[in-house]
Protein backbone atom coordinates (compact mmCIF):
# COMPACT_ATOMS: atom_id res chain seq x y z
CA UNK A 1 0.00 0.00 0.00
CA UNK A 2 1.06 3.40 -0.90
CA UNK A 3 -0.07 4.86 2.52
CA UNK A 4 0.92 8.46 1.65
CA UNK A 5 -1.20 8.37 -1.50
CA UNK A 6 -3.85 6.60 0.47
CA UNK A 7 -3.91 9.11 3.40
CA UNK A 8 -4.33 11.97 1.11
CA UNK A 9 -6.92 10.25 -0.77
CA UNK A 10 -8.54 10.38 2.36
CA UNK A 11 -8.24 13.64 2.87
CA UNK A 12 -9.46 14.69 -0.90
CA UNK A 13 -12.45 12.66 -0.20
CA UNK A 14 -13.88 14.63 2.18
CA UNK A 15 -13.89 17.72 -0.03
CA UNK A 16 -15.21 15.84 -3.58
CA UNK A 17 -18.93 16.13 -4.07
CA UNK A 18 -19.62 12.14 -2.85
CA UNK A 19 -21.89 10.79 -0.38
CA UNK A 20 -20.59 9.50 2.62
CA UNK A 21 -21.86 6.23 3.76
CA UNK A 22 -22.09 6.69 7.57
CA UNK A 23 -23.43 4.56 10.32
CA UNK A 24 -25.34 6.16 13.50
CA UNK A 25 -23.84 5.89 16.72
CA UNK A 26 -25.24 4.56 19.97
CA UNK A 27 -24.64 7.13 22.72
CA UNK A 28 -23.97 4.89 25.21
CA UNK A 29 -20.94 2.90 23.41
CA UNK A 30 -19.45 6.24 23.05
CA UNK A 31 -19.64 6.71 27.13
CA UNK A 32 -16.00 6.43 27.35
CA UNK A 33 -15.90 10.35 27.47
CA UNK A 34 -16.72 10.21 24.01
CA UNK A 35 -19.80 11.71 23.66
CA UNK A 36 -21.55 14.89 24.24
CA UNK A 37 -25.36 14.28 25.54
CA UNK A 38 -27.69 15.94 23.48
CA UNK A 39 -31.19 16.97 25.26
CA UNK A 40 -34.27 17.29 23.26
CA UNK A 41 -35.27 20.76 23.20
CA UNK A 42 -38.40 20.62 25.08
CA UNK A 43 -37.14 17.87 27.28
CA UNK A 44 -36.30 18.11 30.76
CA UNK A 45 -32.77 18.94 32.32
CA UNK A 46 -32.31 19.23 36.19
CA UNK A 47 -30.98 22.43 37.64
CA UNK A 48 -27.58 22.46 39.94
CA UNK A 49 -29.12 23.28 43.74
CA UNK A 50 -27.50 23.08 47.00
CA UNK A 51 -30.60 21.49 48.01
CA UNK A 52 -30.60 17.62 48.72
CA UNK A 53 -33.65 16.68 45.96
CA UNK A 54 -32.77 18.22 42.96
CA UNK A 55 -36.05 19.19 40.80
CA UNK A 56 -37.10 18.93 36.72
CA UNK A 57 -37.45 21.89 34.50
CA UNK A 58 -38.45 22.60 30.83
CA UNK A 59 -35.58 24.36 28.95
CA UNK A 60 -35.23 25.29 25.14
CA UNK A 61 -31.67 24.88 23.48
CA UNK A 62 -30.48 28.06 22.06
CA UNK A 63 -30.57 28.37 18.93
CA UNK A 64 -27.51 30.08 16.58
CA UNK A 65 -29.52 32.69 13.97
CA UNK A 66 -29.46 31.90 10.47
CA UNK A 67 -29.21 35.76 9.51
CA UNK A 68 -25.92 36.32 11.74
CA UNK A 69 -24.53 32.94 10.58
CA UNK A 70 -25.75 32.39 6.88
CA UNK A 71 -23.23 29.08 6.53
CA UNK A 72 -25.99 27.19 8.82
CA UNK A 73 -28.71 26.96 5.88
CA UNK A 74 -26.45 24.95 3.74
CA UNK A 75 -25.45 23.30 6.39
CA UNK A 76 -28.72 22.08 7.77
CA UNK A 77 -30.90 22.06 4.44
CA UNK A 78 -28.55 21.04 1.84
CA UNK A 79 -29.03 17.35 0.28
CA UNK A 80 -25.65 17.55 -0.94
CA UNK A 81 -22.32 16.64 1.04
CA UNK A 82 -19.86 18.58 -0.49
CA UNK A 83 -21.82 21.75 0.14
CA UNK A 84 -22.65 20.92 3.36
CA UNK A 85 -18.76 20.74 4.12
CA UNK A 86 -17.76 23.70 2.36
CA UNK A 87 -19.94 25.40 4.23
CA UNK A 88 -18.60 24.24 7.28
CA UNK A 89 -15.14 25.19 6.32
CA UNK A 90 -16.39 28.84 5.21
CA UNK A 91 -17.86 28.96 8.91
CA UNK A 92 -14.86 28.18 10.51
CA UNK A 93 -12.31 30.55 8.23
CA UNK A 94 -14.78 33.65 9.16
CA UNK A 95 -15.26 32.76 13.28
CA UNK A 96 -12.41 30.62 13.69
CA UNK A 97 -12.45 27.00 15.43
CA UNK A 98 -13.78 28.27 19.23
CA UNK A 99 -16.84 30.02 17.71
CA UNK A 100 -17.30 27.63 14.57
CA UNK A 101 -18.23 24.77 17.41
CA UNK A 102 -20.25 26.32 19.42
CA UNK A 103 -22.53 27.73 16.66
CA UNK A 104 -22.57 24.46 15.45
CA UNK A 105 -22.98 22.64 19.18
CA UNK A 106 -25.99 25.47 20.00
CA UNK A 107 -27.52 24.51 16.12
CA UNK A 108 -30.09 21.80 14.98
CA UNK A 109 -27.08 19.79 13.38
CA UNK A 110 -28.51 16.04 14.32
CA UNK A 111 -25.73 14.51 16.36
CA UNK A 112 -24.92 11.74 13.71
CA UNK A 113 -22.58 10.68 11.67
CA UNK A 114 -23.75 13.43 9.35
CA UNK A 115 -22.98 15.76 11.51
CA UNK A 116 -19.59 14.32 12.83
CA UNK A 117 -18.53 14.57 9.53
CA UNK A 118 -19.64 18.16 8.83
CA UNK A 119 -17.22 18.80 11.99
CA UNK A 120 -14.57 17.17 10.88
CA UNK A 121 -14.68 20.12 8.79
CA UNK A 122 -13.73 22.06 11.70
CA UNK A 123 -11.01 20.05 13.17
CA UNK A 124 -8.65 19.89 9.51
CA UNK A 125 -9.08 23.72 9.53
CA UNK A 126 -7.78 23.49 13.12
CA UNK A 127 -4.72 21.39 12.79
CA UNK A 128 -3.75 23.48 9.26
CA UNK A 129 -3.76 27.00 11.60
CA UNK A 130 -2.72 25.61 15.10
CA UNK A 131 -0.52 22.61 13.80
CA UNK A 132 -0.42 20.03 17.12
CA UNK A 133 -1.92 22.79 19.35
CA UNK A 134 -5.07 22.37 17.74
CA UNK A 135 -6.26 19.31 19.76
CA UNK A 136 -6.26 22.22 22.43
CA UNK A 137 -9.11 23.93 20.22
CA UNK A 138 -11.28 20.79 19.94
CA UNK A 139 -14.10 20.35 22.41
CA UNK A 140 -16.15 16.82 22.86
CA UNK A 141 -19.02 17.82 20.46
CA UNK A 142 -20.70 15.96 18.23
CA UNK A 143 -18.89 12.65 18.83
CA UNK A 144 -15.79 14.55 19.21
CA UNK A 145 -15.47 15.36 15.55
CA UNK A 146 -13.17 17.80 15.98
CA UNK A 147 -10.20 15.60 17.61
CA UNK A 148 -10.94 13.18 14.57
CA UNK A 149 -10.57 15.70 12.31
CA UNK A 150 -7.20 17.41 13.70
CA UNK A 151 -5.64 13.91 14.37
CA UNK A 152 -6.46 12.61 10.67
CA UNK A 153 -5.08 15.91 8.98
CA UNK A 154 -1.98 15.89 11.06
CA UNK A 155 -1.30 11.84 10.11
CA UNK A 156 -1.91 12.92 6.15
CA UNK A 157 0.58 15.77 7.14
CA UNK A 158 3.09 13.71 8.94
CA UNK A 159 2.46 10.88 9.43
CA UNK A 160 1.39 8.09 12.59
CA UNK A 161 4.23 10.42 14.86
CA UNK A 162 2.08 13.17 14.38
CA UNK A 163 -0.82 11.37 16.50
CA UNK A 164 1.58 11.10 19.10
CA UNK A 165 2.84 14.43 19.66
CA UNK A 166 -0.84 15.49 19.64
CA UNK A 167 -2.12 13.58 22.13
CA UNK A 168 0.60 14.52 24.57
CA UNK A 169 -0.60 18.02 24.33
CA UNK A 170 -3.68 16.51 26.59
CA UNK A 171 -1.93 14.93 29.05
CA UNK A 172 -2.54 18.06 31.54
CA UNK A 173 -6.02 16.98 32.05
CA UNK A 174 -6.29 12.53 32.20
CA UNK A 175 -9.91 13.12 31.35
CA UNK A 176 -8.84 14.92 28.23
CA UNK A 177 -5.92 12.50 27.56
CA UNK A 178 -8.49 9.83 27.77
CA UNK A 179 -10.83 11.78 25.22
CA UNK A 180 -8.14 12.64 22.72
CA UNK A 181 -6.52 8.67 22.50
CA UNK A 182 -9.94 7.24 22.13
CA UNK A 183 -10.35 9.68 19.56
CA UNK A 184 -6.88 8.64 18.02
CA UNK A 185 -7.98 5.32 17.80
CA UNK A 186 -11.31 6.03 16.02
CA UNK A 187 -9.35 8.03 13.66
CA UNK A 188 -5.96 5.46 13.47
CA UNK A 189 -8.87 3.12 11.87
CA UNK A 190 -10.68 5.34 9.54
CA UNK A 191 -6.99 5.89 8.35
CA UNK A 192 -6.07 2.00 7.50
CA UNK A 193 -9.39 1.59 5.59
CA UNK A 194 -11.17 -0.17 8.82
CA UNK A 195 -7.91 -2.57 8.71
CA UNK A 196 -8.41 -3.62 12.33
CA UNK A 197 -5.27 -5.48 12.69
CA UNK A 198 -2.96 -2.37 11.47
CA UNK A 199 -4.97 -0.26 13.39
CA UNK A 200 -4.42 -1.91 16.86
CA UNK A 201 -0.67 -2.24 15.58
CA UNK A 202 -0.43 1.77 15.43
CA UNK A 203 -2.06 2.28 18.72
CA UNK A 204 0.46 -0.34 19.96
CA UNK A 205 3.40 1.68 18.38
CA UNK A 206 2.44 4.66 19.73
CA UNK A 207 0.81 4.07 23.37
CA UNK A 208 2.62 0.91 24.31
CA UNK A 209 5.12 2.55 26.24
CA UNK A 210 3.43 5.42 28.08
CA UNK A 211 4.34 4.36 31.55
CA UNK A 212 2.78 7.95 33.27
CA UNK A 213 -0.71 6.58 31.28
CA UNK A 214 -0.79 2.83 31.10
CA UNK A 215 -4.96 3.30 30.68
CA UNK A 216 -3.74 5.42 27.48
CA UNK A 217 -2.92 1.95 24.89
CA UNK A 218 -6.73 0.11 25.73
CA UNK A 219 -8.18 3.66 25.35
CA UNK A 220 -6.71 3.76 21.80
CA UNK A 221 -7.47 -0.03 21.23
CA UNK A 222 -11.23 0.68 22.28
CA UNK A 223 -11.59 4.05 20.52
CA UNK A 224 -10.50 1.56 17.28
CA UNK A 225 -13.01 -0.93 18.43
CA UNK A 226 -15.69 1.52 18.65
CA UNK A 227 -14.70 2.51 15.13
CA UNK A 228 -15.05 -1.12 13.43
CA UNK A 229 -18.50 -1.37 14.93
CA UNK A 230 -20.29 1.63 13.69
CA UNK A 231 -17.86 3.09 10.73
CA UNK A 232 -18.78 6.80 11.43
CA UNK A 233 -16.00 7.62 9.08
CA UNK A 234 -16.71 5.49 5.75
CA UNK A 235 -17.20 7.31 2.78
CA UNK A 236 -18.49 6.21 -0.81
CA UNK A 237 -15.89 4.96 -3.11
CA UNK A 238 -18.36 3.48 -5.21
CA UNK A 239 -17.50 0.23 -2.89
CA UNK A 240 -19.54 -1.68 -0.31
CA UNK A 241 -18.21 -0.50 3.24
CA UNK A 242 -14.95 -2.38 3.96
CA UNK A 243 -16.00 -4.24 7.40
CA UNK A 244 -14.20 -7.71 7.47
CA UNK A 245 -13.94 -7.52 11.33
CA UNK A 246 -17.78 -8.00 11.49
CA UNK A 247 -20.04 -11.25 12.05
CA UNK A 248 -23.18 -12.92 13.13
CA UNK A 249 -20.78 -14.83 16.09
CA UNK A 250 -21.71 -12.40 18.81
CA UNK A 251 -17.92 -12.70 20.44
CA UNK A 252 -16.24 -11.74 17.19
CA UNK A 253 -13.54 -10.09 16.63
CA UNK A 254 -12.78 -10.22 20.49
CA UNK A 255 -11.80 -14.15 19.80
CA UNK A 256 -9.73 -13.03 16.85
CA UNK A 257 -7.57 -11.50 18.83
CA UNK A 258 -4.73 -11.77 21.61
CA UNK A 259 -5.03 -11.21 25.19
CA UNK A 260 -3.87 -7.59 25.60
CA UNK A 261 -6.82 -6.50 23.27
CA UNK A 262 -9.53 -8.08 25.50
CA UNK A 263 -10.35 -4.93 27.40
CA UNK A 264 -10.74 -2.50 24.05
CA UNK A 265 -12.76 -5.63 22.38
CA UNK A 266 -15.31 -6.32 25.14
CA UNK A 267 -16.05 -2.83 26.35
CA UNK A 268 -17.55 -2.61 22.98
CA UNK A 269 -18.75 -5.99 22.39
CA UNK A 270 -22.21 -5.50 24.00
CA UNK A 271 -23.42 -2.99 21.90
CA UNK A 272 -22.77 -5.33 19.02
CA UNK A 273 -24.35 -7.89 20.60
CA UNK A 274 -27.33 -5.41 21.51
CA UNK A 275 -27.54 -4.76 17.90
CA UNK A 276 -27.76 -8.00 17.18
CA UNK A 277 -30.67 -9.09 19.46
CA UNK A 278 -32.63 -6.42 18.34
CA UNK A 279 -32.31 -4.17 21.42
CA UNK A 280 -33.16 -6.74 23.99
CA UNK A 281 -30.94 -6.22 26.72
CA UNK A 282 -32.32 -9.16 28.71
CA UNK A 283 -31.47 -11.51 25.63
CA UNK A 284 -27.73 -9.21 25.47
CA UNK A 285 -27.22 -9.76 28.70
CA UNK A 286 -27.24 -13.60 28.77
CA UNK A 287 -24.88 -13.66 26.33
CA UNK A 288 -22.65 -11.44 28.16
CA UNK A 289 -23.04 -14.03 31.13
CA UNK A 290 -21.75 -16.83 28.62
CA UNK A 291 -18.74 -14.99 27.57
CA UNK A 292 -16.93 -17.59 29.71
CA UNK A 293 -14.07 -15.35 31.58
CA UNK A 294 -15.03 -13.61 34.15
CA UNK A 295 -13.41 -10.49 33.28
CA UNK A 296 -14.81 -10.89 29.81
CA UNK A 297 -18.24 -11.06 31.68
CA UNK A 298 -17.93 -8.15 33.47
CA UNK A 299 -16.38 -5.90 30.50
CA UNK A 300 -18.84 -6.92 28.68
CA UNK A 301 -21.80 -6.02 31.52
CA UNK A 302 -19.97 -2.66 31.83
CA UNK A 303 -20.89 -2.18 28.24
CA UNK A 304 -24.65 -3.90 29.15
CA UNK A 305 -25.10 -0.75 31.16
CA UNK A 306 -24.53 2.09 28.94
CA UNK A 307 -26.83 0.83 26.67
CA UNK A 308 -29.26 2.04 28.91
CA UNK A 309 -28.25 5.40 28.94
CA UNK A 310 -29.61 7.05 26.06
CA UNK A 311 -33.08 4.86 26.68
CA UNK A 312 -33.14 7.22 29.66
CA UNK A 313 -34.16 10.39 27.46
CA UNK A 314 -32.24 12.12 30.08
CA UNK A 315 -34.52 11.21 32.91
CA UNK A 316 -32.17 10.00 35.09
CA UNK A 317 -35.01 8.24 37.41
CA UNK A 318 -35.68 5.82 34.60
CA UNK A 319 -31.72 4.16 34.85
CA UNK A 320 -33.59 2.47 37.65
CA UNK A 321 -36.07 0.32 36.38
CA UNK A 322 -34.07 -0.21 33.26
CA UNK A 323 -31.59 -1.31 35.13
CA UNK A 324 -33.81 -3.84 36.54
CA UNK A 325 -33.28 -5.90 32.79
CA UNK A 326 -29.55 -6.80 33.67
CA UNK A 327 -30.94 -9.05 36.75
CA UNK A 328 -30.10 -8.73 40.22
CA UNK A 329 -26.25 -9.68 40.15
CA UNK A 330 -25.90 -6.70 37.97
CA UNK A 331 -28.16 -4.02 39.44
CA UNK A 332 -26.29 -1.84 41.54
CA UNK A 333 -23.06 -2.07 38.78
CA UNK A 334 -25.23 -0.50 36.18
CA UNK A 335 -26.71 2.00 38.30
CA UNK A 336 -23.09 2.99 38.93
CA UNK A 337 -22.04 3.14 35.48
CA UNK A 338 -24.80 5.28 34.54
CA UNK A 339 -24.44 7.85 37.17
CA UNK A 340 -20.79 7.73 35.75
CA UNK A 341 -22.19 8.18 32.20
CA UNK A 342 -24.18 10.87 32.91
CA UNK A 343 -21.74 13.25 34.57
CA UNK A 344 -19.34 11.83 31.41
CA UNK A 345 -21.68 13.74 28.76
CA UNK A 346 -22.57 16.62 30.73
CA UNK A 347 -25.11 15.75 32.84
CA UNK A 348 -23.68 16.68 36.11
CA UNK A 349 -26.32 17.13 38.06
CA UNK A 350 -28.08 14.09 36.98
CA UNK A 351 -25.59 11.73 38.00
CA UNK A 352 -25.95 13.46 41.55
CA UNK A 353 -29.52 12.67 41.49
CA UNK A 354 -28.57 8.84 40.83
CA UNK A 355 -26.61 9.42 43.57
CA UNK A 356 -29.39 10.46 45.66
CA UNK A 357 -31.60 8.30 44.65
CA UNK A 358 -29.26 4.92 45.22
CA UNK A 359 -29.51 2.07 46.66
CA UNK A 360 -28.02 3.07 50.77
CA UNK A 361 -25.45 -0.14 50.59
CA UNK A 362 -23.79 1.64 46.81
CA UNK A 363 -24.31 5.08 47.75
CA UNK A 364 -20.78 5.57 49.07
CA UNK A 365 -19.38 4.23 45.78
CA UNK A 366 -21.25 6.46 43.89
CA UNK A 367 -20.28 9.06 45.29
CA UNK A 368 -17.34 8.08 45.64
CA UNK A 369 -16.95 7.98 41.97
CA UNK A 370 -18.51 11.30 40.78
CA UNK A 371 -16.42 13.16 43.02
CA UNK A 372 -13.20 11.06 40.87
CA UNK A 373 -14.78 12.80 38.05
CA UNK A 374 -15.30 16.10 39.66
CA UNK A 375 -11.74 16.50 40.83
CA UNK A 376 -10.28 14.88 37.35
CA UNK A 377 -13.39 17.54 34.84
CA UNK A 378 -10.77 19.81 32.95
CA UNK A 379 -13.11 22.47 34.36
CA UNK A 380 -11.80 25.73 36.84
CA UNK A 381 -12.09 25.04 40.54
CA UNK A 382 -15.26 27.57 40.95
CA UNK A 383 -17.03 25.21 39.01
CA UNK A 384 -15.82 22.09 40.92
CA UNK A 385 -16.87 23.70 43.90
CA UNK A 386 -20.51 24.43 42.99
CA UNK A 387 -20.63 21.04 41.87
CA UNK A 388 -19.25 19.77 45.24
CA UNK A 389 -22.12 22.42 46.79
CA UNK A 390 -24.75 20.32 45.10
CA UNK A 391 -24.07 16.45 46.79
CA UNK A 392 -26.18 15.66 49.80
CA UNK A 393 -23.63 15.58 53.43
CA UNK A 394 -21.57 13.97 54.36
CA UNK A 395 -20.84 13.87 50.76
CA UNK A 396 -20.33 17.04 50.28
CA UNK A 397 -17.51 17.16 52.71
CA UNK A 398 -15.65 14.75 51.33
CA UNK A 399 -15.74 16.55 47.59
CA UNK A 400 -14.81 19.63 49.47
CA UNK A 401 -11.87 18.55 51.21
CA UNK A 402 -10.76 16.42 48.27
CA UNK A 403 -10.72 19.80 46.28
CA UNK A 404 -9.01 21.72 48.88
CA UNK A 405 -6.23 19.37 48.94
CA UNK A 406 -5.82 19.37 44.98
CA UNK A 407 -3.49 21.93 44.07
């Protein structure tokens, strides 16, 4: 393989009037801080209160104006691709890449592979003004789109050791390191023509020997993973989609592969499965159960359980009798994991209602958990501390004195 010519054929593509063949993703998979929740805009968020039941509202999502930004009507009515992008990039050369995504983020582009690619738009102009600085730019909208796009322009630039030296520019935040290598390996993918094998051989080159993040190589193997399974970056060649590393055996490709790729494989592996029994996650979860190892079985479970997350609509009170599907052994882990979720795509304050709302004999791990993700939230500490404000005490003392003692 020519892999120069085939990286900038990649990179043409996206700017040649073709349709893009693109798969939708399931929020939940994405969970590993790879997704940005998207409310409907008459649905109900829950306000941030110091007191200890925290209460429903109705909220509209701003929306950007047309007449101040007239790149959105291509954008959003346009049948045709190519416009659609070259609209996006003429959004992003007038407001630059900070403005360019939140117009987009506060639009009505669907949160779909559509849109992910229409971003994409956003991250190449990125990288080609802020060279590796411009994962720095990106934020986690739209299925972070950005990062994709920044991370496959700098590989058609230079190369795999481009990927690298990006992702290190995250490393001040581990959420954000986490975020930008899963992105890497989404993109590492899209790059070898959904080549699974090569793909997981470039994360290994790259991530193997990070010592200071050992998480950083399975983050890269699952973000690749994640990729295989729902393709949000194929485009039309005038091909079928390239997806060898696909079957009816609902463990495959985690049996195709060696040990060290278990953990990226599995955490994935139940939303296959999901999609295979039609979205019965009483019939997914028995197959989980027959995995055979138990760490298998419990990656996979993990996976079970954000599932249930976007059947939720947001109404964090319903993770409870959804959870009731995975069966008792399971119960209290996926109540965990989708208090974790939430707070993962932005919905802080309902993970505190889970929380809350727990069973007494978790509640300690819950908590215990959000305020992990409090203290490790790339956000300032004014904002940590209003978030620490809103858990229930003794809680509440425990965020605060964990955030007095972070420097």
């Amino acid at each position: 393989m020519n892999f120069k010519k085939f990286l900038k054929k990649i990179k043409k593509a996206y700017l040649n009037d073709k349709k893009f063949l693109v798969g939708l993703l399931i929020v939940a998979v994405v969970v590993f801080f790879l997704q940005e929740y998207r409310y409907q805009n008459n649905g109900s968020l829950f306000r941030l209160s110091t007191q200890k039941d925290i209460s429903q509202e109705d909220v509209k999502k701003p929306q950007e104006s047309q007449d101040d930004n007239p790149e959105l009507k291509e954008i959003l009515e346009s049948p045709i691709q190519d416009v659609r992008l070259k609209a996006a990039r003429r959004l992003v050369e007038r407001v630059d890449v900070d403005k360019a995504l939140e117009i987009l983020e506060k639009s009505p582009l669907p949160h779909t592979g559509e849109g992910h690619l229409v971003v994409h738009q956003i991250g190449f102009y990125a990288y080609q003004k802020y060279g590796v600085d411009s994962i720095l730019k990106c934020r986690d909208y739209f299925l972070y789109a950005c990062y994709h796009g920044a991370i496959i322009e700098a590989a058609s630039d230079q190369g795999f050791d481009a990927i690298a030296k990006m992702t290190d520019k995250c490393k001040d935040s581990p959420t954000r390191h986490f975020q930008c290598v899963h992105a890497a390996g989404h993109s590492i993918l899209a790059i070898w023509n959904y080549d699974l094998p090569e793909a997981l051989k470039t994360c290994d080159e790259i991530y193997e020997s990070d010592n200071k993040f050992p998480e950083a190589l399975s983050s890269c193997h699952n973000g690749a993973f994640m990729e295989n399974l729902f393709g949000v970056h194929d485009f039309d060649t005038g091909k079928q989609p390239k997806r060898d590393w696909l079957s009816d055996d609902p463990y495959f490709p985690c049996n195709a592969f060696g040990q060290k790729y278990q953990k990226g494989c599995w955490l994935n592996q139940a939303a296959r499965i999901y999609q295979m029994q039609n979205g019965d996650l009483v019939k997914t979860t028995e197959l989980c159960n027959q995995a055979g190892d138990n760490e298998y079985v419990a990656w996979c479970m993990d996976n079970v359980a954000r599932q249930i997350h976007p059947l939720t609509n947001g109404d964090p009170s319903k993770t409870f009798s959804l959870c009731q599907q995975v069966g008792p052994n399971w119960y209290n882990n996926c109540v965990l994991i989708n208090a974790g979720s939430f707070y993962s795509v932005g919905g802080k304050a309902q993970a505190v209602y889970i929380c809350q709302n727990i069973p007494p004999q978790i509640k300690n791990e819950c908590y215990t958990r959000i305020i992990g993700q409090i203290l490790s939230d790339p956000i300032d500490k004014k904002e940590k501390n209003s978030l620490c404000q809103t858990i229930e005490t003794p809680f509440k003392n425990q965020c605060l004195s964990a955030l007095s003692s972070v420097n």
